[in-house]
Protein backbone atom coordinates (compact mmCIF):
# COMPACT_ATOMS: atom_id res chain seq x y z
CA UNK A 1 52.45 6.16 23.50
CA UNK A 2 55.01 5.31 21.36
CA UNK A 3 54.48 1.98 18.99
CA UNK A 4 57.71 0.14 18.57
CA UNK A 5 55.31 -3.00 17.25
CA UNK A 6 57.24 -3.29 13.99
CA UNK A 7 60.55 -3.76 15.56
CA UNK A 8 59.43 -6.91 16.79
CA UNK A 9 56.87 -7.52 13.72
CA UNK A 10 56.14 -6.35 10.33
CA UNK A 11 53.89 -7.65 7.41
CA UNK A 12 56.05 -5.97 4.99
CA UNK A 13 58.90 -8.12 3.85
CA UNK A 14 61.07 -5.23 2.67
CA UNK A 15 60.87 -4.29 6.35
CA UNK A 16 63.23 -5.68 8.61
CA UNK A 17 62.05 -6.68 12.00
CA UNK A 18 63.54 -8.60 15.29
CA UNK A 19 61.55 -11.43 15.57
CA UNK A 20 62.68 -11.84 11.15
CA UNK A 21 66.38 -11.68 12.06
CA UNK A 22 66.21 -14.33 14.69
CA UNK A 23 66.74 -17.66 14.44
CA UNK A 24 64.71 -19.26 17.05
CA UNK A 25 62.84 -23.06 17.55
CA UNK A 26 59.29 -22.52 17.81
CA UNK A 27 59.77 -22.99 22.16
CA UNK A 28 61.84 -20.15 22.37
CA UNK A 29 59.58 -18.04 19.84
CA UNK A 30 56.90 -18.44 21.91
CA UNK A 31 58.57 -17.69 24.98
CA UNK A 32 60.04 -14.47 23.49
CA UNK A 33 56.55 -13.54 22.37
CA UNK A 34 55.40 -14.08 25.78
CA UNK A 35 57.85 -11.46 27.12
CA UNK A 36 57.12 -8.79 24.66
CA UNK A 37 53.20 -9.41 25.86
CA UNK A 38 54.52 -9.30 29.72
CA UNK A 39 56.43 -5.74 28.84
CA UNK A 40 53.60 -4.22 26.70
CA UNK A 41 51.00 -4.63 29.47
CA UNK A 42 53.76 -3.16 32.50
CA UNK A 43 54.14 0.06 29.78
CA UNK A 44 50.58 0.02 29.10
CA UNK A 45 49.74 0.25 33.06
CA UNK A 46 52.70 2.22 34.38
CA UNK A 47 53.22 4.92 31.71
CA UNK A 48 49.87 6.26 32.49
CA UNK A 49 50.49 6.14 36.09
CA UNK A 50 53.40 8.04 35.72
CA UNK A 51 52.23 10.51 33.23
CA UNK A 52 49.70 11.30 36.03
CA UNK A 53 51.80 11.32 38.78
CA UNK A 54 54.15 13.77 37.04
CA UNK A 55 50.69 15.88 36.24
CA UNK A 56 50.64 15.61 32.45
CA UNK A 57 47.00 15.66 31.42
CA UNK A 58 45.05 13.27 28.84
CA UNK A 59 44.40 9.83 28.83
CA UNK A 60 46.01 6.52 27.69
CA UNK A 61 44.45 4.67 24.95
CA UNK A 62 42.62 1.66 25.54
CA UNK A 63 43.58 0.28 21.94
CA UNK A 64 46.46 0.53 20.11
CA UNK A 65 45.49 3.32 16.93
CA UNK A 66 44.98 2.18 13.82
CA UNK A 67 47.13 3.70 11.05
């Protein structure tokens, strides 16, 4: 699965990310971070689901990889 993690989040500071470019109170912060949990968990359960449906074989990872 694709990791699009450092678009929201990056530990580099010469990298730019979304959640860096946002001016947000620490409520809406939050709240935004909620979301991107709510999304990653519907992409972790559906894109398997789908892949399998469709017939693709393999597995989906039960932990993000580790670069």
């Amino acid at each position: 699965m694709l990791n699009l993690n450092a678009l929201f989040f990056t530990t580099d500071e010469a990298q730019p990310s979304l959640l860096g470019n946002l001016s947000l109170n620490e409520s809406d912060r939050e709240e935004f971070q909620a979301a991107k949990n709510d999304v990653r968990q519907a992409l972790k359960q559906g894109i398997p689901r789908v892949y399998e449906a469709e017939g693709y074989p393999g597995t989906a990872l039960e932990s993000p990889r580790v670069s």
